[in-house]
N, C-alpha and C. Protein backbone atom coordinates (compact mmCIF):
# COMPACT_ATOMS: atom_id res chain seq x y z
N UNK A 1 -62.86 81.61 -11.42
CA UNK A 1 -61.57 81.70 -10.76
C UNK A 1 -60.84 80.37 -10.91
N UNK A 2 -59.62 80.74 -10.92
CA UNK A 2 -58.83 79.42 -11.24
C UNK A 2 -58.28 78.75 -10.01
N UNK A 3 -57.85 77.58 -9.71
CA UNK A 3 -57.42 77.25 -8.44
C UNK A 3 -55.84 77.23 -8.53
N UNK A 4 -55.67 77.77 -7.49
CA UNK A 4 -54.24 78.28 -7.18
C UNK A 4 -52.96 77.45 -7.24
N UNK A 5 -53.38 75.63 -7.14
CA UNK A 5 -52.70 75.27 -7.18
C UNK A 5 -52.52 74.86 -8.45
N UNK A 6 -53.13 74.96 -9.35
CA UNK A 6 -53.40 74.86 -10.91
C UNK A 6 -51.65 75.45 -11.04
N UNK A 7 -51.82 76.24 -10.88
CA UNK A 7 -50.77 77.69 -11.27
C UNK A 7 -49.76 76.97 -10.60
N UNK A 8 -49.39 76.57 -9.19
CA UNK A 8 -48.17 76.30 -8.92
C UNK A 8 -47.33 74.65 -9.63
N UNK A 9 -48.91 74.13 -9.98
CA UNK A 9 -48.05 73.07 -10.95
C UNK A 9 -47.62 73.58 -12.54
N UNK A 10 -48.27 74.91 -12.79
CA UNK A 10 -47.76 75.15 -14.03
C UNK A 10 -46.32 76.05 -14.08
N UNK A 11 -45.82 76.51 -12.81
CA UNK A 11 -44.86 76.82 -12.30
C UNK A 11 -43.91 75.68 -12.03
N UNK A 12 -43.66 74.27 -12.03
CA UNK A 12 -43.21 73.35 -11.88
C UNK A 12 -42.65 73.14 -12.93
N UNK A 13 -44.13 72.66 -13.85
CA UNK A 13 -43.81 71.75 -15.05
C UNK A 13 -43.35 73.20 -16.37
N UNK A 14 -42.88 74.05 -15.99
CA UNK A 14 -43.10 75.03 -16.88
C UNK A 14 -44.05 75.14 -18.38
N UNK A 15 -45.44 75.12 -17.96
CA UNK A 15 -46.50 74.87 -18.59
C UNK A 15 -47.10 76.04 -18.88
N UNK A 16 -47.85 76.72 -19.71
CA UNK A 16 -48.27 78.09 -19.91
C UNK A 16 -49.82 77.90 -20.21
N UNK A 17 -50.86 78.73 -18.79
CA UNK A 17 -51.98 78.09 -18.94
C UNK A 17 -53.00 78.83 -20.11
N UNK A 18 -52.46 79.18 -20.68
CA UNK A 18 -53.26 80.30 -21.66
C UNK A 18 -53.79 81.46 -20.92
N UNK A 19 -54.28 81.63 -19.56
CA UNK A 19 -54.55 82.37 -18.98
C UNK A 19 -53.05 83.50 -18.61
N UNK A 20 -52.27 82.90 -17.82
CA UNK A 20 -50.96 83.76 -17.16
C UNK A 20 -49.97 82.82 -17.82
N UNK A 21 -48.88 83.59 -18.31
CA UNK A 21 -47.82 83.17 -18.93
C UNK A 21 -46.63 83.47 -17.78
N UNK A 22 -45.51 82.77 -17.56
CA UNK A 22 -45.21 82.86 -16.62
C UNK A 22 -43.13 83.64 -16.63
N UNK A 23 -43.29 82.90 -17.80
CA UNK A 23 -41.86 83.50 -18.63
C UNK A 23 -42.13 83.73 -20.21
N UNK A 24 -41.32 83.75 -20.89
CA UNK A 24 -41.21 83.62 -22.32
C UNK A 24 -40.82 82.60 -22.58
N UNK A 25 -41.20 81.76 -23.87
CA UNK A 25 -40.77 80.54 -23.80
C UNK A 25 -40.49 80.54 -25.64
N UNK A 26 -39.06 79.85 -25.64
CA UNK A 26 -38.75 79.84 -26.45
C UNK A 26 -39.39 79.06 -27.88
N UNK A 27 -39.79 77.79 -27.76
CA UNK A 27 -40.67 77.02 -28.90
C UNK A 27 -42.24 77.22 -28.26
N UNK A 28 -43.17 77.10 -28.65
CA UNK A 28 -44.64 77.01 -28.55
C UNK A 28 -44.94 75.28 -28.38
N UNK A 29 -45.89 75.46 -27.05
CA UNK A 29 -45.91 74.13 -26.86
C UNK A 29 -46.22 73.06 -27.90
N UNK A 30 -47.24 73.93 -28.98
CA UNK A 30 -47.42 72.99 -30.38
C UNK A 30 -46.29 72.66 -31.17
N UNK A 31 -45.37 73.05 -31.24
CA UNK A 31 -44.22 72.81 -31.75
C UNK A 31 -43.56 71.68 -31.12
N UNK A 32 -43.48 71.76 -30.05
CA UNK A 32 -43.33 70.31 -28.98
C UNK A 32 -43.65 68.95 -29.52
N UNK A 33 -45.00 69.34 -29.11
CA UNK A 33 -45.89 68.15 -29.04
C UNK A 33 -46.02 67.63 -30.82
N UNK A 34 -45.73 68.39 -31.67
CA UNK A 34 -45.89 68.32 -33.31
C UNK A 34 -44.41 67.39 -33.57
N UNK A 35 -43.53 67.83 -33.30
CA UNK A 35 -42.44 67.18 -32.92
C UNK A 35 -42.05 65.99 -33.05
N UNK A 36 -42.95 65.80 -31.52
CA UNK A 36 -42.79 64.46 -31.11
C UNK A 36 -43.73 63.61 -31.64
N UNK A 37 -44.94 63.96 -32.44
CA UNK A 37 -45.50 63.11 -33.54
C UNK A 37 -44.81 62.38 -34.56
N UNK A 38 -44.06 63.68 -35.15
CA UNK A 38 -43.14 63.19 -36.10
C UNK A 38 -42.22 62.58 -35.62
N UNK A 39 -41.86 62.48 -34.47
CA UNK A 39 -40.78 61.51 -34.52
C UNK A 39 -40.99 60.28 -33.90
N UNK A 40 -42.56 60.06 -34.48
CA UNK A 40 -42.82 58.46 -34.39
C UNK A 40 -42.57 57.69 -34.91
N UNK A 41 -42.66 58.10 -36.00
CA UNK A 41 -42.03 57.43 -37.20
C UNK A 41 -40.85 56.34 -37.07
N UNK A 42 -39.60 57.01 -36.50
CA UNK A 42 -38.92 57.15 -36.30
C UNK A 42 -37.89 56.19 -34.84
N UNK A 43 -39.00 56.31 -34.25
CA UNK A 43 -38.78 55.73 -33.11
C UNK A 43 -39.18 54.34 -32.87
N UNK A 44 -40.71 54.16 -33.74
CA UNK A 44 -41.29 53.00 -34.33
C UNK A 44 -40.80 52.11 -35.11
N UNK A 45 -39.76 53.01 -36.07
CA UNK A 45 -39.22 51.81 -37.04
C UNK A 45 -37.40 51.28 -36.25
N UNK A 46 -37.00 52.18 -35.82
CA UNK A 46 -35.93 51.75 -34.22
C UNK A 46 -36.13 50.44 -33.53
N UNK A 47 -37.47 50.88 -33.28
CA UNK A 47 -38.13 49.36 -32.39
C UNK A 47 -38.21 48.62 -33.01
N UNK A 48 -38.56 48.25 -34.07
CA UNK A 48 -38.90 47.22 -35.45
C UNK A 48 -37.49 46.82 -35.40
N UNK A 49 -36.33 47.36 -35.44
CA UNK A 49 -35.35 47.01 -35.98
C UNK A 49 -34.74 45.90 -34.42
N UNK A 50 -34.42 46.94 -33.62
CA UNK A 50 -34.24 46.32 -32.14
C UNK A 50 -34.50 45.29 -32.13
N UNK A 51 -36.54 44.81 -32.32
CA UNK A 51 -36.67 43.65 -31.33
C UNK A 51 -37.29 42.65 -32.28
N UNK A 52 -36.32 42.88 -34.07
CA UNK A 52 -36.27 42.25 -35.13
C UNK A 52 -38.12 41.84 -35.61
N UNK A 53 -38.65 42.55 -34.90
CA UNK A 53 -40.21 42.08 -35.61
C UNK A 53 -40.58 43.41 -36.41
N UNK A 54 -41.37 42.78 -37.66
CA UNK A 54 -41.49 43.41 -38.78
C UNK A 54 -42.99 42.46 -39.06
N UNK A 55 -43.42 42.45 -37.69
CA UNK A 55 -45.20 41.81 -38.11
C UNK A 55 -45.82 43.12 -39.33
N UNK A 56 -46.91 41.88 -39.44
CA UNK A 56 -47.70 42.99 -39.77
C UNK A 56 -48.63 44.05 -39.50
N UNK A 57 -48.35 43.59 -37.84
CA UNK A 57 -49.31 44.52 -36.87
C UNK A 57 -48.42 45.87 -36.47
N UNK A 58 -46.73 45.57 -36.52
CA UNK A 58 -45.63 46.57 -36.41
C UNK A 58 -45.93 47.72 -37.51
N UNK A 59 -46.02 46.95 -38.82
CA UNK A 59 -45.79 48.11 -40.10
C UNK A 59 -47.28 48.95 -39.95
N UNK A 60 -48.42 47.94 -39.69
CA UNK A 60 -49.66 48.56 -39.49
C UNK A 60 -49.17 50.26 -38.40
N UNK A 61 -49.27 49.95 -37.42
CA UNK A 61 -49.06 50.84 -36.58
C UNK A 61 -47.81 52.00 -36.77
N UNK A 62 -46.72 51.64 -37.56
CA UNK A 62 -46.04 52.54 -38.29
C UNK A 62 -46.36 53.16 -39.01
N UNK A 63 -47.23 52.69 -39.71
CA UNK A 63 -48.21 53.64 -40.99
C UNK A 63 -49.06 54.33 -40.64
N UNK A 64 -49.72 53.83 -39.80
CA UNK A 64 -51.00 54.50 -38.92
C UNK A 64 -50.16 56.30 -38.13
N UNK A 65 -49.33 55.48 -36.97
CA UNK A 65 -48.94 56.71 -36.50
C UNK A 65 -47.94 57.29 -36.88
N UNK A 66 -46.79 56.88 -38.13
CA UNK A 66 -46.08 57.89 -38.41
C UNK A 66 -46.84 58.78 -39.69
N UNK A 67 -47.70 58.24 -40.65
CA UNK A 67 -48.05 58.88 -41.28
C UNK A 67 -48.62 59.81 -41.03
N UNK A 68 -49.10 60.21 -39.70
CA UNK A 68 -49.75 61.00 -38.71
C UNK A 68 -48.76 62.44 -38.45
N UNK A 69 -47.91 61.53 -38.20
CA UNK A 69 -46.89 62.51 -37.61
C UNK A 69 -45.88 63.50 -38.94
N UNK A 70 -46.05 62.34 -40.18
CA UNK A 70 -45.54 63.45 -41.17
C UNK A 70 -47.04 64.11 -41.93
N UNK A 71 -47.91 64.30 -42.02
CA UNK A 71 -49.28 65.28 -41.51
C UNK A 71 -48.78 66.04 -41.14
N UNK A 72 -48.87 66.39 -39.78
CA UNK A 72 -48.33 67.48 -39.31
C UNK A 72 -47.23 68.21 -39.82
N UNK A 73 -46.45 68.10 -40.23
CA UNK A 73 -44.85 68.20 -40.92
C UNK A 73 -45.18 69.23 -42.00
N UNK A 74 -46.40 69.15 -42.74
CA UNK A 74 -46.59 69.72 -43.77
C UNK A 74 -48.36 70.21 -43.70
């Protein structure tokens, strides 16, 4: 049995527990969350630009997690 309040936070956060679906939902939460991988990339090299550092620990971690995120993409 599931606990009840499980359900009323998935009623909140409009979250779908695999068990009870609660509406229809237009994108699939993987689509979401795939998303927002890819748009690390993205957001990472923003920051690079912003706060003018272009270490090599910046590009490291750009490569690391956007290449991640275009993975998913394809």
């Amino acid at each position: 049995m599931v606990n009840p309040l499980l359900y009323e936070y998935a009623k909140i956060f409009d979250f779908d527990l695999g068990i009870l679906s609660f509406e229809k939902k237009v994108f699939p939460l993987n689509y979401i969350i795939n998303s927002q991988k890819a748009g690390t990339i993205i957001a990472m090299f923003s920051l690079m630009c912003y706060f003018d550092n272009f270490s090599l620990g910046a590009w490291v971690y750009l490569a690391l997690h956007g290449s991640y995120g275009i993975k998913i993409l394809f």
